[in-house]
C-alpha atoms as a PDB file:
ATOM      1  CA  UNK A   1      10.386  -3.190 -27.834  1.00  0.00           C
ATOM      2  CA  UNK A   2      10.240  -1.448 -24.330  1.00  0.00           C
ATOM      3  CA  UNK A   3       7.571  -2.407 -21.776  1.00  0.00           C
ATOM      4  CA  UNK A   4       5.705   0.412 -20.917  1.00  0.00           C
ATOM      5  CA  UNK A   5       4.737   1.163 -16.982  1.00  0.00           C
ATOM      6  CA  UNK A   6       0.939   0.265 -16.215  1.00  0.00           C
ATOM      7  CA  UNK A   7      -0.818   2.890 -15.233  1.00  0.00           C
ATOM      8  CA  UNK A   8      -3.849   2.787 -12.720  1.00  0.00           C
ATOM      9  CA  UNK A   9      -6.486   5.041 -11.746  1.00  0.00           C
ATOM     10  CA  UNK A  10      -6.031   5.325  -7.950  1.00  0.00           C
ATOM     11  CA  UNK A  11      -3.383   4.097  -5.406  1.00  0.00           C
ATOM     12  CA  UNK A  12      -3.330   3.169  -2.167  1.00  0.00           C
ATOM     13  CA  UNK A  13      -1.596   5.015   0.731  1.00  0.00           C
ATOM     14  CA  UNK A  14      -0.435   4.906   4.507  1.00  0.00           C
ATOM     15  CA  UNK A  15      -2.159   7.818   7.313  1.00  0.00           C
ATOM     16  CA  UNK A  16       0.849   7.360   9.985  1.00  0.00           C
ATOM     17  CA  UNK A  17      -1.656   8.771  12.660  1.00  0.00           C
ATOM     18  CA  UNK A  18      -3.923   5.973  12.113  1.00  0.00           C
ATOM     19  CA  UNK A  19      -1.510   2.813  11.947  1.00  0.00           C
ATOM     20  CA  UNK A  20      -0.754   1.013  14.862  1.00  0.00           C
ATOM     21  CA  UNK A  21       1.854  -1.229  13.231  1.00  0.00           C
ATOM     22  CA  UNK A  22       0.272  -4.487  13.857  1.00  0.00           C
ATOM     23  CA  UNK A  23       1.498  -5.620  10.580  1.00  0.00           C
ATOM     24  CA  UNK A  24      -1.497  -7.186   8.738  1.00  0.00           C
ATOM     25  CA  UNK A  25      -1.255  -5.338   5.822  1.00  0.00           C
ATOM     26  CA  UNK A  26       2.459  -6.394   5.707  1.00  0.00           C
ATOM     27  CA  UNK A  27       0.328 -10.122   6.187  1.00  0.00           C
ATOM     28  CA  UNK A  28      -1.752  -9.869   3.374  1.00  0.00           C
ATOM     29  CA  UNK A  29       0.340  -8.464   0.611  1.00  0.00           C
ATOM     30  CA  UNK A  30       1.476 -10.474  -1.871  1.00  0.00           C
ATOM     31  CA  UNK A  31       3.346  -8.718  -4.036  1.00  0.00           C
ATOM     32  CA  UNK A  32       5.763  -6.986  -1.834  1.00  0.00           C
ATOM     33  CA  UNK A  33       4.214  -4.053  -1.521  1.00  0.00           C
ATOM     34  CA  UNK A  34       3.953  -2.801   1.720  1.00  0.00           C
ATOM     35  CA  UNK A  35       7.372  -2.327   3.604  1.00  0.00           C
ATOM     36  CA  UNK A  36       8.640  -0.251   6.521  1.00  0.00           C
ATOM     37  CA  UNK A  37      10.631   2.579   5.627  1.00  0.00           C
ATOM     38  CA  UNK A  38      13.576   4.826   6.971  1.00  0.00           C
ATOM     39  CA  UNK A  39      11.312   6.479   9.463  1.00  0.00           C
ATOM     40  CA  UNK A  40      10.529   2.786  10.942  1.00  0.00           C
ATOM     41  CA  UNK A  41       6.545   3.359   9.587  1.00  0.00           C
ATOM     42  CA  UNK A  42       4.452   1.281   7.251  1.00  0.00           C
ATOM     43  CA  UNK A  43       4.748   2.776   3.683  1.00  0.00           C
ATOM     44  CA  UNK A  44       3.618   1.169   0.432  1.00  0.00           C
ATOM     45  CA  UNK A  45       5.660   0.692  -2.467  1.00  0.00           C
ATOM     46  CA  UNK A  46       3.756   1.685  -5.255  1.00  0.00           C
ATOM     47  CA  UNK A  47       6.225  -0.065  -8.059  1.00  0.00           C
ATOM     48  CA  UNK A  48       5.423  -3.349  -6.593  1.00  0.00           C
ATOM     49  CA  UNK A  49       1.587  -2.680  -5.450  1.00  0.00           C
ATOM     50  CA  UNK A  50      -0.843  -4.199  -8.135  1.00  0.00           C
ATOM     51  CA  UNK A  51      -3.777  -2.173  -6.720  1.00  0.00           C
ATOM     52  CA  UNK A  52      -5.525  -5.849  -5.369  1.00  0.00           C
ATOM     53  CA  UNK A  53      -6.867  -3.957  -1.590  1.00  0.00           C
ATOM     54  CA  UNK A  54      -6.175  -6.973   0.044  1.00  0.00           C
ATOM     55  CA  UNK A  55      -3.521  -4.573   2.462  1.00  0.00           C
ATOM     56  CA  UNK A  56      -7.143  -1.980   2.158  1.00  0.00           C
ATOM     57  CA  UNK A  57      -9.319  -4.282   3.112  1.00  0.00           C
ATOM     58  CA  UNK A  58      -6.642  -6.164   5.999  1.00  0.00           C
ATOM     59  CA  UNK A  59      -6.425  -2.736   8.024  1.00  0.00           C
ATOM     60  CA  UNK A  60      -8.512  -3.026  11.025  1.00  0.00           C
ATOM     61  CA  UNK A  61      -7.991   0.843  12.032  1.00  0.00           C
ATOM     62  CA  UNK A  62      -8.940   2.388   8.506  1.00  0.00           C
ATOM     63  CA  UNK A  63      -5.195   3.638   8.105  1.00  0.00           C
ATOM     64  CA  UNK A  64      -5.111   2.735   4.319  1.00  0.00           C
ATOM     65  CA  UNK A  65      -7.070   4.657   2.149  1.00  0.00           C
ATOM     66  CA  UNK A  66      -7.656   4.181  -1.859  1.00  0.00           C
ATOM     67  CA  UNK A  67      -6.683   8.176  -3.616  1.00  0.00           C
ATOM     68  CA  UNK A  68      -7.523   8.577  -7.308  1.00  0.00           C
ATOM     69  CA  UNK A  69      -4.236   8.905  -9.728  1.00  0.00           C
ATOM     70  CA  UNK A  70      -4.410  12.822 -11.276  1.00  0.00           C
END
C-alpha cells in the first residue's frame, strides 16, 4: 500500500517585492517550510508546508498571501 500525497485547497506563497527578510516567518514555522532559496529570497516549500498560517499570520508586511489550489 502506497501513501497517497494530501491534497489541500489553497497554498501559501512569497511576493519578493513585499518581504523585507526579517525572518519571522522562517521563526514561526514548524514544519520546515519556509527556506531561502538559490536567489537568496524567502520561498516556501510546499512539500513540507502543512497549510497551519502561522508563517501568514507572522508576516508583519503582508508578503505572504493564502492562493486557492486549481
Amino acid at each position: 500500500m502506497t501513501a497517497s500525497k494530501k491534497t489541500y485547497k489553497f497554498s501559501y506563497q512569497i511576493d519578493q517585492a513585499l518581504c523585507m527578510a526579517c525572518a519571522a516567518c522562517e521563526w514561526e514555522c514548524r514544519d520546515g517550510g519556509i527556506y531561502i532559496d538559490e536567489t537568496v529570497n524567502y520561498a516556501i516549500n510546499l512539500d513540507n508546508c502543512t497549510r497551519c498560517g502561522r508563517c501568514f499570520r507572522a508576516c508583519p508586511t503582508g508578503a505572504i498571501s493564502r492562493v486557492s489550489n486549481p
